[in-house]
N, C-alpha and C. Protein backbone atom coordinates (compact mmCIF):
# COMPACT_ATOMS: atom_id res chain seq x y z
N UNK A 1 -10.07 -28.40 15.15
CA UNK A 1 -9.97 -26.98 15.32
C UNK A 1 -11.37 -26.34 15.33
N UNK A 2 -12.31 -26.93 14.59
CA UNK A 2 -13.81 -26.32 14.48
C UNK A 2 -14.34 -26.57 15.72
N UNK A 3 -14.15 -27.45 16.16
CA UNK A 3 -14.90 -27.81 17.99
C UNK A 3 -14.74 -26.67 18.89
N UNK A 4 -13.04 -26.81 18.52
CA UNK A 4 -12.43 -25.66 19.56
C UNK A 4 -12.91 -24.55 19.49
N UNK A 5 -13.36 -24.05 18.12
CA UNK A 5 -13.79 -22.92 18.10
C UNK A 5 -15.16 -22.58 18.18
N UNK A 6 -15.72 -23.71 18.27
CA UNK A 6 -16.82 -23.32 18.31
C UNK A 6 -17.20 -23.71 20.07
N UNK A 7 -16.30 -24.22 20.32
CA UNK A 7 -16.88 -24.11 22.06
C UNK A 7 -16.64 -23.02 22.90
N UNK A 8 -15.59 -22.14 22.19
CA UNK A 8 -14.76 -21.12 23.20
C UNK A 8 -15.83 -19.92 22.25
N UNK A 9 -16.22 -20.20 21.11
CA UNK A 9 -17.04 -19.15 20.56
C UNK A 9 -18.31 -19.25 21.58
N UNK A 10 -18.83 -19.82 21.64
CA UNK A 10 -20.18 -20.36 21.83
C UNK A 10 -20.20 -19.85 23.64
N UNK A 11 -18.99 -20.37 24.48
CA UNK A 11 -19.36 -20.16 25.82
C UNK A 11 -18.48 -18.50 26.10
N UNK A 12 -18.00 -17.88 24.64
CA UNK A 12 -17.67 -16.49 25.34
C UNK A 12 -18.92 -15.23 24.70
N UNK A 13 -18.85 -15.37 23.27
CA UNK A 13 -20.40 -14.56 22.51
C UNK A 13 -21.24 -15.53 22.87
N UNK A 14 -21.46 -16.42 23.60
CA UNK A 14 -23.28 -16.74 23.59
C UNK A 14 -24.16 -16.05 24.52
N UNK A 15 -23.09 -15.56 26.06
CA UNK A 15 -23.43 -14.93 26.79
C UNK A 15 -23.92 -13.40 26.58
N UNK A 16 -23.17 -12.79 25.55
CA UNK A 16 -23.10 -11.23 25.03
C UNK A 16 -24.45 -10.98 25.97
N UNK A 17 -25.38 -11.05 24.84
CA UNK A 17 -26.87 -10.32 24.91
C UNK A 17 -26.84 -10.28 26.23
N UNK A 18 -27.48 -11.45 26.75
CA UNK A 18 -27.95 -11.31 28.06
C UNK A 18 -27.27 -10.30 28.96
N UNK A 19 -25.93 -10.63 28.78
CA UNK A 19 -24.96 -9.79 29.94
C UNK A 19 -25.73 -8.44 28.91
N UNK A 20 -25.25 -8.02 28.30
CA UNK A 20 -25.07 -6.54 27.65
C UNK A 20 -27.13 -5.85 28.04
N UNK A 21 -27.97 -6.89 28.03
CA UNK A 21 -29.07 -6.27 28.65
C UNK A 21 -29.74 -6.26 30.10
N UNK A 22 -28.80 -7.36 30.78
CA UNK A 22 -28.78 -7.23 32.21
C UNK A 22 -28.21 -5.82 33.19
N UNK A 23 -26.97 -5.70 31.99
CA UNK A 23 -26.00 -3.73 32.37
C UNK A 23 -26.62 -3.03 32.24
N UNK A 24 -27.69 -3.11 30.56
CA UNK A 24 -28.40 -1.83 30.27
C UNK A 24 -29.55 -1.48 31.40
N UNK A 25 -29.95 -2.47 31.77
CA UNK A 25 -31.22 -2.41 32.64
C UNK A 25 -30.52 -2.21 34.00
N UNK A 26 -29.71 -2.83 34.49
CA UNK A 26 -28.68 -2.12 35.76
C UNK A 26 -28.28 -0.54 35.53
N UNK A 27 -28.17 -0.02 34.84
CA UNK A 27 -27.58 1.18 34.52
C UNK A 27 -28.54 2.26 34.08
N UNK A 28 -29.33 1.66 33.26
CA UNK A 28 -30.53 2.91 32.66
C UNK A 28 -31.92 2.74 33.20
N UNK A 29 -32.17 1.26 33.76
CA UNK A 29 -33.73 1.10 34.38
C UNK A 29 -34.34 -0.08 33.23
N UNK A 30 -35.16 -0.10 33.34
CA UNK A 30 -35.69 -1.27 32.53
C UNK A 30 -36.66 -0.88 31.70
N UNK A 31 -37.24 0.06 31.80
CA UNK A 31 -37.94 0.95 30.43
C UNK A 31 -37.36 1.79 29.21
N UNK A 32 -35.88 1.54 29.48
CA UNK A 32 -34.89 1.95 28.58
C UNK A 32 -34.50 0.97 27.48
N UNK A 33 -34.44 -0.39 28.40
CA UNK A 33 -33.85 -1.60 27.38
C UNK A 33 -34.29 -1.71 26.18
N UNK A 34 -35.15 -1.37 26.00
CA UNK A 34 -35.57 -1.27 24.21
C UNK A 34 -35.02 -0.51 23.33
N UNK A 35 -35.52 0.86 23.85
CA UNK A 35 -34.72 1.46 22.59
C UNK A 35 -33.01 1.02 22.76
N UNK A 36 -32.24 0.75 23.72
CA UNK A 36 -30.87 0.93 24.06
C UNK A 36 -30.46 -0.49 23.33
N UNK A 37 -31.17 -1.29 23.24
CA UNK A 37 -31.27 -2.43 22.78
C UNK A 37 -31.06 -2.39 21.30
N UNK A 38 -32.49 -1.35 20.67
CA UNK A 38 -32.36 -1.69 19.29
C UNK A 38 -31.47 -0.39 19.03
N UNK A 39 -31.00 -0.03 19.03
CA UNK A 39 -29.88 1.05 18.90
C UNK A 39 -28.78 0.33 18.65
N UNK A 40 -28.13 -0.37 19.67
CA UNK A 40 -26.87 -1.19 19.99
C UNK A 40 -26.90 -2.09 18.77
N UNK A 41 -27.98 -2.72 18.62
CA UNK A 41 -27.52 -4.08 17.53
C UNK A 41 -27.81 -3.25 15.98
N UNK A 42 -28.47 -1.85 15.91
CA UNK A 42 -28.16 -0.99 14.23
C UNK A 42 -26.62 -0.92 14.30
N UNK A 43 -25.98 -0.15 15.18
CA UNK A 43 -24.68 -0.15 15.50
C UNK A 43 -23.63 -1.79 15.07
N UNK A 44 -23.89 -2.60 15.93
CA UNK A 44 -23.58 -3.97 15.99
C UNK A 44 -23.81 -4.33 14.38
N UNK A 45 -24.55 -4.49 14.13
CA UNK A 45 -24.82 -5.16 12.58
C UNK A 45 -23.92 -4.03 11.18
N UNK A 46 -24.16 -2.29 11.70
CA UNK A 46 -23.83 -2.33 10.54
C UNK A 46 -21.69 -1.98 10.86
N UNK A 47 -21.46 -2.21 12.03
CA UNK A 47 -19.64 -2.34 12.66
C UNK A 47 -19.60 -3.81 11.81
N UNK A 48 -20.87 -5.02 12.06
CA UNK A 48 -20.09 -6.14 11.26
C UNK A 48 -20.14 -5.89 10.11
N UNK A 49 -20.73 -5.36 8.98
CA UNK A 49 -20.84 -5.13 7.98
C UNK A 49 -19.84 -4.34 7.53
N UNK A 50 -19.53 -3.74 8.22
CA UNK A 50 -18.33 -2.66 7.83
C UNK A 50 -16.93 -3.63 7.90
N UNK A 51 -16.82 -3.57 9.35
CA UNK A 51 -15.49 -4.88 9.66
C UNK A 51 -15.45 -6.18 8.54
N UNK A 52 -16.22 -6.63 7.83
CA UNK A 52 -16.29 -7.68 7.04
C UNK A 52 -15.47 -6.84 5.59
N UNK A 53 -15.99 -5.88 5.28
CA UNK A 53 -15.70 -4.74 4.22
C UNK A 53 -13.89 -4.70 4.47
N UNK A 54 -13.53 -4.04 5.75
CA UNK A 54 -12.30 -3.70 5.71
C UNK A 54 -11.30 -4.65 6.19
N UNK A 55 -11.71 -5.93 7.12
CA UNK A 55 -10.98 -7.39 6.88
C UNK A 55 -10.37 -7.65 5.86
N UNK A 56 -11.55 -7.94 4.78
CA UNK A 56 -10.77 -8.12 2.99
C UNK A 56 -10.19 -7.24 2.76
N UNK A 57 -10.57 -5.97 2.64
CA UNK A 57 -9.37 -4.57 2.49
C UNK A 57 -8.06 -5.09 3.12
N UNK A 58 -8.18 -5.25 4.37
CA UNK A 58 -6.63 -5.77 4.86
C UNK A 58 -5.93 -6.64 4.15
N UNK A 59 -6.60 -7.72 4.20
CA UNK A 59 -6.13 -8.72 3.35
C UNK A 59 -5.95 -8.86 2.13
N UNK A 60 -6.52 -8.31 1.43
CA UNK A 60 -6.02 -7.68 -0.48
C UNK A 60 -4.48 -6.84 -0.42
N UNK A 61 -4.55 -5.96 0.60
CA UNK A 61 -3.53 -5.33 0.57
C UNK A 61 -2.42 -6.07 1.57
N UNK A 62 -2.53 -6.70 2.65
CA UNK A 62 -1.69 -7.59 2.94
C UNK A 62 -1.55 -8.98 2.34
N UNK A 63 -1.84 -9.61 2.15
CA UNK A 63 -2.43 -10.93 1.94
C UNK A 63 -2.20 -12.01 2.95
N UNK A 64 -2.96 -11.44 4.04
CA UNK A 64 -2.80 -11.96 5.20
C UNK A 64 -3.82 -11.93 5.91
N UNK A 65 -4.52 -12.18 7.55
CA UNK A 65 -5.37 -11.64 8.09
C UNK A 65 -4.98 -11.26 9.49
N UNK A 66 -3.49 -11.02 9.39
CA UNK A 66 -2.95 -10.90 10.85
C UNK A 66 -2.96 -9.59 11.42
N UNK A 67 -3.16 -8.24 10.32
CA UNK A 67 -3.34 -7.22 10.54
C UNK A 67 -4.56 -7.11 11.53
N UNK A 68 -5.49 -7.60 10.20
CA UNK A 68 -7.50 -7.16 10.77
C UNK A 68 -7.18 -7.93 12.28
N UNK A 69 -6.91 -9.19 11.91
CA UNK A 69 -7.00 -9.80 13.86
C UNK A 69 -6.69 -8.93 14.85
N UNK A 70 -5.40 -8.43 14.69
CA UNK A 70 -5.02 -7.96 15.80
C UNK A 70 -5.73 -6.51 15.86
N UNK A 71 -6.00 -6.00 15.01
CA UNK A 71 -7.08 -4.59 15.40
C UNK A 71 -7.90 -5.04 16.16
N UNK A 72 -8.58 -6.05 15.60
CA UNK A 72 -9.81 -6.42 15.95
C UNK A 72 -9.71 -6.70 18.01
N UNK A 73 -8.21 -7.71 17.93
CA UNK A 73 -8.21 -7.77 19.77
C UNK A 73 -8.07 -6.71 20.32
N UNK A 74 -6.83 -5.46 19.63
CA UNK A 74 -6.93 -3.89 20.21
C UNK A 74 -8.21 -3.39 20.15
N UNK A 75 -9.29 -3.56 19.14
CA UNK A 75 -10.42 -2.61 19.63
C UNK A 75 -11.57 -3.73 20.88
N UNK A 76 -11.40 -4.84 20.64
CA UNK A 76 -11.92 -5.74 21.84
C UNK A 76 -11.24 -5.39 23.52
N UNK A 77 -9.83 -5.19 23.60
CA UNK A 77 -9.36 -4.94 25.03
C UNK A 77 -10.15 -3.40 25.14
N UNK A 78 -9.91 -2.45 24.27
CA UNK A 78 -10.41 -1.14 24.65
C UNK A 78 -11.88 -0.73 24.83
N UNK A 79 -12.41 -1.79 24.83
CA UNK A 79 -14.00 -1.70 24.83
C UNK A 79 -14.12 -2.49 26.18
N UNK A 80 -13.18 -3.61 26.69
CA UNK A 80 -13.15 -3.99 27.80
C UNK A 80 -12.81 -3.06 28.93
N UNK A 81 -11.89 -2.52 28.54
CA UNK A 81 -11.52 -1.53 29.76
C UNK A 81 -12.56 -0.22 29.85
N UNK A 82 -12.83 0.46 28.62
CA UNK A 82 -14.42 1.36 28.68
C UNK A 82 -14.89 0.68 29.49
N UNK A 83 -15.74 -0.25 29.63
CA UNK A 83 -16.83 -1.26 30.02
C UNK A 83 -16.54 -1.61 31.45
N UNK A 84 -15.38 -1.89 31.70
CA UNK A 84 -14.66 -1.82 33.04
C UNK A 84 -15.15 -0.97 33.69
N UNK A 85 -14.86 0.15 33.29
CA UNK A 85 -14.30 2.07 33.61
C UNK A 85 -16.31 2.51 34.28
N UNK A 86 -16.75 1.56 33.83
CA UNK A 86 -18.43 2.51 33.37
C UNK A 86 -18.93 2.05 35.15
N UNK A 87 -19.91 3.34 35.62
CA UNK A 87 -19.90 3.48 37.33
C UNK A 87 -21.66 2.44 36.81
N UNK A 88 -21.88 1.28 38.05
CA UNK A 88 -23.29 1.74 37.95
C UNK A 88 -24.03 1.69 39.34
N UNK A 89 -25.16 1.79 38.64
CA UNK A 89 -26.05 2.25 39.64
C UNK A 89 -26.98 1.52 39.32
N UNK A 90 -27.85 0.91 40.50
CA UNK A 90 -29.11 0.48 40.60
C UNK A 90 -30.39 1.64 40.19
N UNK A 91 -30.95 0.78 39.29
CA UNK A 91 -32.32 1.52 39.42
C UNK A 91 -33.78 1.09 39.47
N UNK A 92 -34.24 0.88 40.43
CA UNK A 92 -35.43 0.72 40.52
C UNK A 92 -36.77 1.59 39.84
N UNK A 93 -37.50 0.74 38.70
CA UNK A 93 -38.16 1.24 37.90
C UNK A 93 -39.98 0.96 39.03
N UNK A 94 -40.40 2.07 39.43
CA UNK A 94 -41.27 2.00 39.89
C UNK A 94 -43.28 2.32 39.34
């Protein structure tokens, strides 16, 4: 089970970054990627920090983790379809 997960982990988040700063720089220009960059992962780090917080909350009060999961895929599809939804545009940084 650890293989499995770590291969389907590995070839779906290993890509993140890159993709997520290849968009930013498709979308905002490439003198943006920094700050948009370190913005995203204050965000990113302190959503895991939080999500880690209210996982166990779930699970103290359920004693389960089937709740947090499935939030967790509802707020994953709805960030897919945002992300979908988003127009871009080329920009050439001159």
């Amino acid at each position: 089970m650890f293989y499995l997960f770590a291969l389907v982990f590995g070839f779906s988040f290993g890509g993140l970054s890159t993709s997520v700063t290849a968009l930013i720089g498709d979308i905002f220009g490439q003198r943006s990627i920094g700050i948009i960059m370190g913005t995203l992962e204050v965000g990113w780090f302190l959503g895991a920090s939080v999500g880690a917080f209210i996982g166990g909350l779930v699970y103290d009060i359920n004693n389960n983790y089937s709740l947090a999961f499935s939030i967790n895929v509802a707020a994953t599809i709805i960030v897919t379809l945002l992300l979908a939804l988003t127009k871009r545009e080329m920009k050439l940084d001159r």
